[in-house]
PDB file of N, CA and C in Angstrom:
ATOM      1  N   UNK A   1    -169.759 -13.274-128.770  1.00  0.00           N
ATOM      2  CA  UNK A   1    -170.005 -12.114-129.594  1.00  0.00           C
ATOM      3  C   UNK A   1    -170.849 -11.119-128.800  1.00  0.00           C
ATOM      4  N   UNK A   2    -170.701 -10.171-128.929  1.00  0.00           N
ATOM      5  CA  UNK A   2    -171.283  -8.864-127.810  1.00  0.00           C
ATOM      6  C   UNK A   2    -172.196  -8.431-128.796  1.00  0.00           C
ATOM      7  N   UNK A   3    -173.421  -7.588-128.245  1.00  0.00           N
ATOM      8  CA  UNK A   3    -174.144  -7.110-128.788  1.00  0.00           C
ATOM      9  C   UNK A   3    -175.091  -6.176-128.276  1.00  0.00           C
ATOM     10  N   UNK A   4    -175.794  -5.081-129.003  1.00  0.00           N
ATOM     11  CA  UNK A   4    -176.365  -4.313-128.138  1.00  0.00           C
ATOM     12  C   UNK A   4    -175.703  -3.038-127.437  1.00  0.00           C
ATOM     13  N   UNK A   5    -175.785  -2.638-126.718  1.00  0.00           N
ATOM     14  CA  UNK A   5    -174.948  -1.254-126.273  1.00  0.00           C
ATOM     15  C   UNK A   5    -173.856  -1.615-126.020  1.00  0.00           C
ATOM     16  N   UNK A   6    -172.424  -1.064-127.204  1.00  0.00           N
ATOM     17  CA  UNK A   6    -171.545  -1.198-127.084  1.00  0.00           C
ATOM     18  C   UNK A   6    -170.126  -0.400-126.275  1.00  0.00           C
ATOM     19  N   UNK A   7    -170.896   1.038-126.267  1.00  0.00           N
ATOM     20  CA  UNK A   7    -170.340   2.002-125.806  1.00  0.00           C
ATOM     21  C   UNK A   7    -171.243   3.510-125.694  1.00  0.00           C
ATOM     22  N   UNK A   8    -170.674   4.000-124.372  1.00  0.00           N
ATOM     23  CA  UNK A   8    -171.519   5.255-124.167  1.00  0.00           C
ATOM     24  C   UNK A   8    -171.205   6.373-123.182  1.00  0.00           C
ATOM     25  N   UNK A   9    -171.419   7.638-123.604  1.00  0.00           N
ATOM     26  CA  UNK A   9    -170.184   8.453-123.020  1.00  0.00           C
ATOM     27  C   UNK A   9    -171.413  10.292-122.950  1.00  0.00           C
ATOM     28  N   UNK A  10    -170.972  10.602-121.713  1.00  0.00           N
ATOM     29  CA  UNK A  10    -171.706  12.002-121.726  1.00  0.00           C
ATOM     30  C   UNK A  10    -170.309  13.005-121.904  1.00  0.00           C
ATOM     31  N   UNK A  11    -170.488  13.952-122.905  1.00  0.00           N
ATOM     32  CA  UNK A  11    -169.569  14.735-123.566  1.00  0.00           C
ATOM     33  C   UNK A  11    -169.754  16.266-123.224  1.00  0.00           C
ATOM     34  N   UNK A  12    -169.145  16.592-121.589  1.00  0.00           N
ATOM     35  CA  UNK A  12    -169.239  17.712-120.740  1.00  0.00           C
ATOM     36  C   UNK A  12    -168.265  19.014-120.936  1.00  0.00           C
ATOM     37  N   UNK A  13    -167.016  17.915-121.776  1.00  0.00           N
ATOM     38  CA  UNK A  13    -165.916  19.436-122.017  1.00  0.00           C
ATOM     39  C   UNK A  13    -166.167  19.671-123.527  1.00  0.00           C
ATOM     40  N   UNK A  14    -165.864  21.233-123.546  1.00  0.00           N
ATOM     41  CA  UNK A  14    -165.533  21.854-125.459  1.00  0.00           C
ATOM     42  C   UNK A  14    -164.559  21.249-125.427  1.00  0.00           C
ATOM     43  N   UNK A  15    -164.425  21.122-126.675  1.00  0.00           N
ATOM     44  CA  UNK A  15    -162.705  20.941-127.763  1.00  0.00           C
ATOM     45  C   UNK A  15    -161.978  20.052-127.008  1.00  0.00           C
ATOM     46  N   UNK A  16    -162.822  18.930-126.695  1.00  0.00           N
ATOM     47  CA  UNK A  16    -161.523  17.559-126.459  1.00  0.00           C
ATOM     48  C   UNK A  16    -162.437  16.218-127.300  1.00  0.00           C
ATOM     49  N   UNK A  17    -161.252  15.490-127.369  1.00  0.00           N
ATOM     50  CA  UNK A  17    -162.093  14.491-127.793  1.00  0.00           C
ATOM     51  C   UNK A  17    -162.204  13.507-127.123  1.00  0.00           C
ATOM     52  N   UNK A  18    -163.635  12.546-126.821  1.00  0.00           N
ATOM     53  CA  UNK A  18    -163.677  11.425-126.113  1.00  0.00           C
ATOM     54  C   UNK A  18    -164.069   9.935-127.152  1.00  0.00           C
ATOM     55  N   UNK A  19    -163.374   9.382-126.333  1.00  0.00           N
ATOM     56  CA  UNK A  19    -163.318   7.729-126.972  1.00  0.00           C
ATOM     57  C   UNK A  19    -164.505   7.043-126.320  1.00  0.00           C
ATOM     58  N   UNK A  20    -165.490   6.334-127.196  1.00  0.00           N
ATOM     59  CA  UNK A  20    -166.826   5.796-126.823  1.00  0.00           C
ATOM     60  C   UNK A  20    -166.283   4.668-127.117  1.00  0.00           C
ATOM     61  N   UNK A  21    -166.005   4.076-128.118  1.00  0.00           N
ATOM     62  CA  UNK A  21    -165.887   2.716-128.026  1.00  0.00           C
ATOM     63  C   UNK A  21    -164.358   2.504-129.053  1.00  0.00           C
ATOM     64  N   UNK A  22    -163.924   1.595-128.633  1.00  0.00           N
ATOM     65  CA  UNK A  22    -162.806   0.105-129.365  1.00  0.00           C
ATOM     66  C   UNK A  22    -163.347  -0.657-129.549  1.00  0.00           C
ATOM     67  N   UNK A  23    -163.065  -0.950-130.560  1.00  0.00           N
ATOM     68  CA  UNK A  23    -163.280  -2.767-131.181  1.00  0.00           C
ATOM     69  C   UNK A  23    -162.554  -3.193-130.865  1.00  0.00           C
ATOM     70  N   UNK A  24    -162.458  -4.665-129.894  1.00  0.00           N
ATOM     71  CA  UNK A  24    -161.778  -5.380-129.226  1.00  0.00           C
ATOM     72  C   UNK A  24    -160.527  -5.882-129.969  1.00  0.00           C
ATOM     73  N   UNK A  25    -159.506  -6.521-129.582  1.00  0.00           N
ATOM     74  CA  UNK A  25    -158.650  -7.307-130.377  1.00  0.00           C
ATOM     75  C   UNK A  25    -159.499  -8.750-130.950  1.00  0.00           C
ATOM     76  N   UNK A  26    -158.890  -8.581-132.444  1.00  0.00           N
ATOM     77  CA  UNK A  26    -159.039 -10.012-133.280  1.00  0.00           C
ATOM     78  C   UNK A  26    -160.757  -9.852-133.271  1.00  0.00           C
ATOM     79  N   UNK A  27    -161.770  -8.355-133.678  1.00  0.00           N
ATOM     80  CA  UNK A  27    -162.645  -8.632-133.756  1.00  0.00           C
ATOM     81  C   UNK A  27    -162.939  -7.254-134.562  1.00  0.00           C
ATOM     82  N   UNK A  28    -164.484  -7.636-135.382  1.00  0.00           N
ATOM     83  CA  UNK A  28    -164.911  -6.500-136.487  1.00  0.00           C
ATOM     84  C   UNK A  28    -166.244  -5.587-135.763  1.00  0.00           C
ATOM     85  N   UNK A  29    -166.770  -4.824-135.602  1.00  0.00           N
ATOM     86  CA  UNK A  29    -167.895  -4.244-135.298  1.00  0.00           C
ATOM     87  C   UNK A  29    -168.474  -3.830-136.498  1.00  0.00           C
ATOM     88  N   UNK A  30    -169.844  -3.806-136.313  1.00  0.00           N
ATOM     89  CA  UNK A  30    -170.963  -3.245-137.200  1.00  0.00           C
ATOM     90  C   UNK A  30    -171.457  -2.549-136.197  1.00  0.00           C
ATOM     91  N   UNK A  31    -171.935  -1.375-136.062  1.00  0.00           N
ATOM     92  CA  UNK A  31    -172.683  -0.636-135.197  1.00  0.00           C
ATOM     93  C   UNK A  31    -173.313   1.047-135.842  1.00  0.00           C
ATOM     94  N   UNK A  32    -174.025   1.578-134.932  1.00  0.00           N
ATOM     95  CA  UNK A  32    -174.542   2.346-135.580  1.00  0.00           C
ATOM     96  C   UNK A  32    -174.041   3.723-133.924  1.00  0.00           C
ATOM     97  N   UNK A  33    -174.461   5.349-134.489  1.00  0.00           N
ATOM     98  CA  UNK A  33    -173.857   6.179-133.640  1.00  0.00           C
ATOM     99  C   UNK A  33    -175.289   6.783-133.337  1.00  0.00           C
ATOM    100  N   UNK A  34    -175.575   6.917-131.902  1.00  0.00           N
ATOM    101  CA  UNK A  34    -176.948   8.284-131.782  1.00  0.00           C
ATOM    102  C   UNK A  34    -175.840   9.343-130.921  1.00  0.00           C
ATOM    103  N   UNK A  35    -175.999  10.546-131.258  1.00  0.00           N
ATOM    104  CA  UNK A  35    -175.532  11.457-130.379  1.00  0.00           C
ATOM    105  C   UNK A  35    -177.063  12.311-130.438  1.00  0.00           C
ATOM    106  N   UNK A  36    -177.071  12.546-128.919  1.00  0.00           N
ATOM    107  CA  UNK A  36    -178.531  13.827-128.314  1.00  0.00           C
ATOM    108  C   UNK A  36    -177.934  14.711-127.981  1.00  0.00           C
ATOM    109  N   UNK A  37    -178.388  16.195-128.483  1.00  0.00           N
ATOM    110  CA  UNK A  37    -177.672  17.061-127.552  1.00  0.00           C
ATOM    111  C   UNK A  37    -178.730  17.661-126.814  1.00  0.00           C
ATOM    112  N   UNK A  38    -178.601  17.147-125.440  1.00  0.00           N
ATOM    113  CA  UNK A  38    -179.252  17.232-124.111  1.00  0.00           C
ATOM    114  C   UNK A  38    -179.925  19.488-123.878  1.00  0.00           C
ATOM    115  N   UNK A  39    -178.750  20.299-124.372  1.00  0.00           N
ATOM    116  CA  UNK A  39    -178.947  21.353-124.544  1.00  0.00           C
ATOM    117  C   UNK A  39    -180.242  22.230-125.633  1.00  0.00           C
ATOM    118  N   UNK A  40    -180.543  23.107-124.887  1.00  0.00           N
ATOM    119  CA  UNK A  40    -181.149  23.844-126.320  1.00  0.00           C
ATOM    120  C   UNK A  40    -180.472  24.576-126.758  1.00  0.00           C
ATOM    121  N   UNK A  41    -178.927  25.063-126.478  1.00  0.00           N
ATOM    122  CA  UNK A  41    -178.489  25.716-127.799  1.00  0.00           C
ATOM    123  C   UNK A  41    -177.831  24.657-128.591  1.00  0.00           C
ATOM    124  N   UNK A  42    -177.775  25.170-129.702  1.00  0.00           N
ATOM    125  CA  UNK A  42    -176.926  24.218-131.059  1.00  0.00           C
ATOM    126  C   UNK A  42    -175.599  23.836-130.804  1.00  0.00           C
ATOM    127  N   UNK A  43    -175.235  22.412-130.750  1.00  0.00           N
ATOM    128  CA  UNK A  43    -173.928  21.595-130.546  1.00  0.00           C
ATOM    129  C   UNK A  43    -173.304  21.903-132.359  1.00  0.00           C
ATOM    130  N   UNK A  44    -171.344  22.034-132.319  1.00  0.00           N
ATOM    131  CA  UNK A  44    -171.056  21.442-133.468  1.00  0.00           C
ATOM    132  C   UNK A  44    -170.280  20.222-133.021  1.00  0.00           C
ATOM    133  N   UNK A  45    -170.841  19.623-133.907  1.00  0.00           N
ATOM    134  CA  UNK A  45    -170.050  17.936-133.705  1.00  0.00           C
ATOM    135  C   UNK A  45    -169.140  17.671-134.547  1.00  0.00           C
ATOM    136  N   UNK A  46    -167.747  16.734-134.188  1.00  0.00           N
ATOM    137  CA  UNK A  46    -167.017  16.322-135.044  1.00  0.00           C
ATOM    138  C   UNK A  46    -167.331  14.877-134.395  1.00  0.00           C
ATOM    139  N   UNK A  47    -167.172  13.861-135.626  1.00  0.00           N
ATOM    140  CA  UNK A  47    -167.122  11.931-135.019  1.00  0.00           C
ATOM    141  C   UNK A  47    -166.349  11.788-136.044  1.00  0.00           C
ATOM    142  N   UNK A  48    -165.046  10.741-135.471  1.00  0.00           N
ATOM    143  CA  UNK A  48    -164.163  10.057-136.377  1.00  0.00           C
ATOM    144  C   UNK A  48    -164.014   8.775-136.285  1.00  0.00           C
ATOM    145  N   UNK A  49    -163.366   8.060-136.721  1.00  0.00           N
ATOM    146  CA  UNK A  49    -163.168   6.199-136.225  1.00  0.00           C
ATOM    147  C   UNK A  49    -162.012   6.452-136.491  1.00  0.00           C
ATOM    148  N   UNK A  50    -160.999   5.851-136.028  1.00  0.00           N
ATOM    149  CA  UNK A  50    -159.910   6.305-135.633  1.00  0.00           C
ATOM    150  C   UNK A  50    -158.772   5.571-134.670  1.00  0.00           C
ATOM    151  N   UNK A  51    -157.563   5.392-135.131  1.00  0.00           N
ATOM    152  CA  UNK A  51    -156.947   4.601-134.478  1.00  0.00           C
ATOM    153  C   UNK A  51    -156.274   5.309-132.582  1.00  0.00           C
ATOM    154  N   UNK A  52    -156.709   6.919-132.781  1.00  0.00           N
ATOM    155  CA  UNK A  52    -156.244   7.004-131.417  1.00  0.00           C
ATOM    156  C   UNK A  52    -157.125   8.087-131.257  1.00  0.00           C
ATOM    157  N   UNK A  53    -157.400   9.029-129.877  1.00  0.00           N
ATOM    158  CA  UNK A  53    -158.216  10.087-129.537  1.00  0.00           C
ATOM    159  C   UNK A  53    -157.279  11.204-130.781  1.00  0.00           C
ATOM    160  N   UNK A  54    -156.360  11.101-131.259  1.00  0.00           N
ATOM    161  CA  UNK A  54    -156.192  12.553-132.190  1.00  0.00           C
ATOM    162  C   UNK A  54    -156.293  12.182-133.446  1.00  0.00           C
ATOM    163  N   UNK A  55    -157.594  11.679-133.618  1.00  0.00           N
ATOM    164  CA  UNK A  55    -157.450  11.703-135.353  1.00  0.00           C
ATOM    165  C   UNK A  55    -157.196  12.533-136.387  1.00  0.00           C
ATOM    166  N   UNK A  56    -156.816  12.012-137.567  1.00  0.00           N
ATOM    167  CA  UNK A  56    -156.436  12.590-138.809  1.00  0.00           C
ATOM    168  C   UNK A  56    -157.914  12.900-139.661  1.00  0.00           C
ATOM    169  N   UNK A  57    -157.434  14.105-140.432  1.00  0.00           N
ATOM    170  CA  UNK A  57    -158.650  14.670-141.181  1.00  0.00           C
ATOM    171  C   UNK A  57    -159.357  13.586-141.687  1.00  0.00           C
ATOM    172  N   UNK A  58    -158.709  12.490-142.711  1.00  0.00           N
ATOM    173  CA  UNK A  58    -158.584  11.649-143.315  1.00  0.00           C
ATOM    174  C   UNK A  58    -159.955  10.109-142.690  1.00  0.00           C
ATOM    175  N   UNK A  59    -159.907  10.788-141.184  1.00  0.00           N
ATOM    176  CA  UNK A  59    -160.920   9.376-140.667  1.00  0.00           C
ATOM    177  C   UNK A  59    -161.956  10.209-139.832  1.00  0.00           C
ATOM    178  N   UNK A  60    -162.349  11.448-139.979  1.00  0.00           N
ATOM    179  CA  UNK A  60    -163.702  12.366-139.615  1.00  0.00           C
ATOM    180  C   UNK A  60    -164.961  11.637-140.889  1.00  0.00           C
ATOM    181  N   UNK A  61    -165.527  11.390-140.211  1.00  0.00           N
ATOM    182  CA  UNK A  61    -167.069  11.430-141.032  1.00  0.00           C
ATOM    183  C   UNK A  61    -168.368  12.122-140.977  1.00  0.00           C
ATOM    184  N   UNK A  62    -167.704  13.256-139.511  1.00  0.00           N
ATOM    185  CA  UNK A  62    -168.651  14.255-139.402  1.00  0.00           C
ATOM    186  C   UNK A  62    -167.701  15.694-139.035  1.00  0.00           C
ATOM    187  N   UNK A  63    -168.155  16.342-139.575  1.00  0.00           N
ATOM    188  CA  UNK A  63    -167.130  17.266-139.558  1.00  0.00           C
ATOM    189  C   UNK A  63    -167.661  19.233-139.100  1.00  0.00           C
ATOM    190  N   UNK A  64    -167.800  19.360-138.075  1.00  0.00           N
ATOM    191  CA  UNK A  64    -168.737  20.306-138.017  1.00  0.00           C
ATOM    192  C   UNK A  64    -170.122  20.413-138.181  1.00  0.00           C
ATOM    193  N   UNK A  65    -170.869  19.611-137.788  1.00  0.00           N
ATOM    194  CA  UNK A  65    -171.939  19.092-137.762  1.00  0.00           C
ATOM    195  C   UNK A  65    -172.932  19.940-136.721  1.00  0.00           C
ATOM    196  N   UNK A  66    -173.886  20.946-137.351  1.00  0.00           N
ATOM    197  CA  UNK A  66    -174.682  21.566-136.574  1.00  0.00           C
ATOM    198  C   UNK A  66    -175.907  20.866-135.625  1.00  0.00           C
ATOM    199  N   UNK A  67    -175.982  20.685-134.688  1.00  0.00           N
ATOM    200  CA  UNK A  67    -176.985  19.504-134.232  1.00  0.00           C
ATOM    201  C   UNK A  67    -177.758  20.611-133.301  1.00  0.00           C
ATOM    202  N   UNK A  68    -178.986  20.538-133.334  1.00  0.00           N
ATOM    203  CA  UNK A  68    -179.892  21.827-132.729  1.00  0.00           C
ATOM    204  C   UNK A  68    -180.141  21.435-131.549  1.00  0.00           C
ATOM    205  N   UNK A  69    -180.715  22.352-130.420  1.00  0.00           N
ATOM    206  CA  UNK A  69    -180.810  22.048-129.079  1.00  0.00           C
ATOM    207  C   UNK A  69    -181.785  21.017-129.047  1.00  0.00           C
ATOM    208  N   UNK A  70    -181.652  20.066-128.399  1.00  0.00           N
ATOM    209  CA  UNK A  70    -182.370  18.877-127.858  1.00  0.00           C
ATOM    210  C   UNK A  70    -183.318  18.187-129.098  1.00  0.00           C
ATOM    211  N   UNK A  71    -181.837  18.065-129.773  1.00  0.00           N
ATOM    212  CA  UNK A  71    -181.864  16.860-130.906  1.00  0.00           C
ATOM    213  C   UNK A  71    -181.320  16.075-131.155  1.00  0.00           C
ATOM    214  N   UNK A  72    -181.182  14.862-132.055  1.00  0.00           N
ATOM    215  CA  UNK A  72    -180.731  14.048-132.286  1.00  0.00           C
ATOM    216  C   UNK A  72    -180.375  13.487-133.684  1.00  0.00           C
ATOM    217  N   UNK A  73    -178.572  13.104-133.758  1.00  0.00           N
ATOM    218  CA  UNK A  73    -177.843  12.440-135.234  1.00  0.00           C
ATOM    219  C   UNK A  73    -178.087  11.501-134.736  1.00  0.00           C
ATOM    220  N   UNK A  74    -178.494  10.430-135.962  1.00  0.00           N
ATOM    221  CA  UNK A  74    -177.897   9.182-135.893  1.00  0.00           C
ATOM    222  C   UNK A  74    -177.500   8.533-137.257  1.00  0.00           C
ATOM    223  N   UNK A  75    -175.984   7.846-136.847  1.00  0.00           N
ATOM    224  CA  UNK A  75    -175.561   7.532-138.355  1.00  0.00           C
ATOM    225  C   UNK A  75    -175.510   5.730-137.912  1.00  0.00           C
ATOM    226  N   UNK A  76    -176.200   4.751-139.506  1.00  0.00           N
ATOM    227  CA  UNK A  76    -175.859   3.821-138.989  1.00  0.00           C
ATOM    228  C   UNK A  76    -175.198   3.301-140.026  1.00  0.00           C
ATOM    229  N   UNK A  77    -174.519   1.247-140.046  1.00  0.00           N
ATOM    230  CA  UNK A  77    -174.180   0.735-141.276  1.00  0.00           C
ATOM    231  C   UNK A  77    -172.433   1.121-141.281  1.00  0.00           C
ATOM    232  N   UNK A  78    -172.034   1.530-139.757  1.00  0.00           N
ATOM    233  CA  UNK A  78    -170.440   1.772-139.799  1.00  0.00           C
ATOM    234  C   UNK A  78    -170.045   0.304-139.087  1.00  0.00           C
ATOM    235  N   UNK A  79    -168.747   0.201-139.741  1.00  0.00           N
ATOM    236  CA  UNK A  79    -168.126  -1.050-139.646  1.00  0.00           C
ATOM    237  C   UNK A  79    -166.565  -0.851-139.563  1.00  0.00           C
ATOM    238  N   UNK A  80    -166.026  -1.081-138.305  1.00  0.00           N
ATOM    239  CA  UNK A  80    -164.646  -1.005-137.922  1.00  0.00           C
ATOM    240  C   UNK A  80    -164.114  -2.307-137.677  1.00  0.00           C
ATOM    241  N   UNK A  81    -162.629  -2.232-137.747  1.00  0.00           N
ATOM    242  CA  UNK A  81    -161.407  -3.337-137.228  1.00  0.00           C
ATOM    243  C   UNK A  81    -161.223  -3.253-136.032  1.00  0.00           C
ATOM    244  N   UNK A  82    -160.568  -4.209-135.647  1.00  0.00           N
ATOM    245  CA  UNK A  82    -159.988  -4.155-134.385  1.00  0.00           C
ATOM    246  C   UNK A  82    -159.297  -2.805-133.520  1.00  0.00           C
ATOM    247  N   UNK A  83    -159.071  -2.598-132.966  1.00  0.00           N
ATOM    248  CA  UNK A  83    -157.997  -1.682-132.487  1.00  0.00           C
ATOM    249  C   UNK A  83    -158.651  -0.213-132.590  1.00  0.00           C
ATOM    250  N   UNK A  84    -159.581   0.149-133.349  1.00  0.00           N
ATOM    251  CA  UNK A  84    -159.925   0.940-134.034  1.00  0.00           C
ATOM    252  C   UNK A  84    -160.674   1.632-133.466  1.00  0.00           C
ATOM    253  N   UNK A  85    -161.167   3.254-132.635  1.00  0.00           N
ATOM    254  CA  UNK A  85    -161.986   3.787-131.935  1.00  0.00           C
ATOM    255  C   UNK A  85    -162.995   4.671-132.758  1.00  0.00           C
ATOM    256  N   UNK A  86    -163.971   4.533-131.948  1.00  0.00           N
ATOM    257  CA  UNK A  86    -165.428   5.896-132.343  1.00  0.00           C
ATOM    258  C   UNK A  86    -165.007   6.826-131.331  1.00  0.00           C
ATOM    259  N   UNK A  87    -164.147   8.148-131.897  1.00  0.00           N
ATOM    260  CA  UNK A  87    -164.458   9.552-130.771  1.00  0.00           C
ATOM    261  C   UNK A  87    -165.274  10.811-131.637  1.00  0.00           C
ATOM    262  N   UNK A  88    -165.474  11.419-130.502  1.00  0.00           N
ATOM    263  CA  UNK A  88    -166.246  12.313-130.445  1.00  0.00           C
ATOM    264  C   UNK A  88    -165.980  13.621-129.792  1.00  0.00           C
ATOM    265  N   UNK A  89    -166.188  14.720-130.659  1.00  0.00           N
ATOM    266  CA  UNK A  89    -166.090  15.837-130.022  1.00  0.00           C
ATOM    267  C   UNK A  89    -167.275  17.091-130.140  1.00  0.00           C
ATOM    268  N   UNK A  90    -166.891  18.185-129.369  1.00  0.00           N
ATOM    269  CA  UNK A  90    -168.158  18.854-129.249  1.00  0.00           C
ATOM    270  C   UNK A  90    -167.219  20.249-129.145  1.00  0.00           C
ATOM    271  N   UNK A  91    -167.870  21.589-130.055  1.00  0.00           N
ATOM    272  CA  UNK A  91    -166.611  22.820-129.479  1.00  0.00           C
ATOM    273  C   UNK A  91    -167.818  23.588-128.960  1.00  0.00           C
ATOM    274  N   UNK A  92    -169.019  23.355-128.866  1.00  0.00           N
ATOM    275  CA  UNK A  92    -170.022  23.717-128.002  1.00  0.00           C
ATOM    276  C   UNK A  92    -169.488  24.429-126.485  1.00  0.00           C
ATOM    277  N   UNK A  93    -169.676  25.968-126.250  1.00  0.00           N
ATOM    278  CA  UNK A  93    -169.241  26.103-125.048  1.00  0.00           C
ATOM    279  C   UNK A  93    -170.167  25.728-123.758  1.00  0.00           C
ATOM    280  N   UNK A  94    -171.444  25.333-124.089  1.00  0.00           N
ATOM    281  CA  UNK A  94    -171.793  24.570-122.520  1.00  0.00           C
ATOM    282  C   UNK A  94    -172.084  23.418-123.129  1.00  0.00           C
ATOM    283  N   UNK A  95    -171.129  22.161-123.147  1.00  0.00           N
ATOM    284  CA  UNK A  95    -171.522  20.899-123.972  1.00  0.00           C
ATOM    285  C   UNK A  95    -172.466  20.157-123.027  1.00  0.00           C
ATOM    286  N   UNK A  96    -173.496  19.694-123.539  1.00  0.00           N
ATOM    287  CA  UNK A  96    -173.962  18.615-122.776  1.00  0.00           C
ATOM    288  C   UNK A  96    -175.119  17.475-123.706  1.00  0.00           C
ATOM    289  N   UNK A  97    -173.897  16.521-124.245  1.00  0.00           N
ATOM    290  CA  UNK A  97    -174.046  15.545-125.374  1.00  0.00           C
ATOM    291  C   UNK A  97    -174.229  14.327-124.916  1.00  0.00           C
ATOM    292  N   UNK A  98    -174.897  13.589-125.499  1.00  0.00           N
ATOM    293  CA  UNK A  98    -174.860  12.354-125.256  1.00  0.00           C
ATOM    294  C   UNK A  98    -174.836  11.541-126.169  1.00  0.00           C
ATOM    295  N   UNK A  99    -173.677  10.776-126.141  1.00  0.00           N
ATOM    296  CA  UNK A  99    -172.961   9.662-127.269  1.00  0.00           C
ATOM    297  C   UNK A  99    -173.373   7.906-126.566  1.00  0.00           C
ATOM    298  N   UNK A 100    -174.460   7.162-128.090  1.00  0.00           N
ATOM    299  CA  UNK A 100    -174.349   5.933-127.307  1.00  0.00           C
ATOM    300  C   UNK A 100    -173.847   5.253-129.120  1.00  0.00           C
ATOM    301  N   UNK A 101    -173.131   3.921-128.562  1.00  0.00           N
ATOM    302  CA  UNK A 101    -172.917   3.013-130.298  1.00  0.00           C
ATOM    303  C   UNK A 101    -173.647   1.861-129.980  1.00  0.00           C
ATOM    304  N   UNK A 102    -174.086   1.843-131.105  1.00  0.00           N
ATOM    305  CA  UNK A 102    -175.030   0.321-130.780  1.00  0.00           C
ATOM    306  C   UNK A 102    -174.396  -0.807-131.674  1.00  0.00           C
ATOM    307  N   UNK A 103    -174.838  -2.025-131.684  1.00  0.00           N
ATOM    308  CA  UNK A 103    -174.586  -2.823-132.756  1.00  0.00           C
ATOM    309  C   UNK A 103    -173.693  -4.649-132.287  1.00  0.00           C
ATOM    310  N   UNK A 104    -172.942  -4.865-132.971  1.00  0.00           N
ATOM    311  CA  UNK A 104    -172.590  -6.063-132.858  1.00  0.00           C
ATOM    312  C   UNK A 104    -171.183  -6.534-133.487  1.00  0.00           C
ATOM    313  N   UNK A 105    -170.417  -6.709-132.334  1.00  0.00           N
ATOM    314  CA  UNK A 105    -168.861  -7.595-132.710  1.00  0.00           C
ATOM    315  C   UNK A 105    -168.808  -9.106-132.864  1.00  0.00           C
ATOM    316  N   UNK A 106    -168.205  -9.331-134.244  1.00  0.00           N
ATOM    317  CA  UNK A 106    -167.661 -10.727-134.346  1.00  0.00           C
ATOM    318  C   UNK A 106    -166.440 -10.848-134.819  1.00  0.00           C
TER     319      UNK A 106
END
């Protein structure tokens, strides 16, 4: 069973989305999300869980999310399936984010 830093990703381009973590095959995660935005101007954030980098409206749980210069979200108490990804995006034109998931697969 893994535990502890599960995935972690610096988020340098606008308007793409990056994949921080999968839950392995034949396994569940509990984990929690910090994103910093390393910048002092204001990041908007989108985070989805999600079965591929183009998610559907339907699996966003942050959705335009104003995050101020050299601050920090953190959401915890999320719990995914297998197969299943945490991405992240930023339409910030000088992005410079930092995405870590913490937590524990069984």
């Amino acid at each position: 069973m893994a535990s502890g830093i599960l995935g972690q990703s610096s988020i340098t381009a606008a308007s793409t989305w990056t994949s921080v973590y999968t839950v392995p095959t034949a396994k569940v995660a509990t984990f929690n999300i910090g994103i910093v935005n390393l910048s002092t101007s204001t990041a908007i954030i989108r985070i989805a869980l999600a079965a591929n980098t183009s998610p559907l409206d339907s699996q966003m749980i942050e959705y335009d999310f104003n995050l101020a210069g050299n601050d920090v979200f953190e959401r915890g108490g999320l719990v995914m399936q297998a197969a299943q990804k945490v991405v992240v995006q930023t339409s910030s034109l000088s992005p410079n984010i930092s995405v870590i998931v913490t937590g524990y697969e069984e």
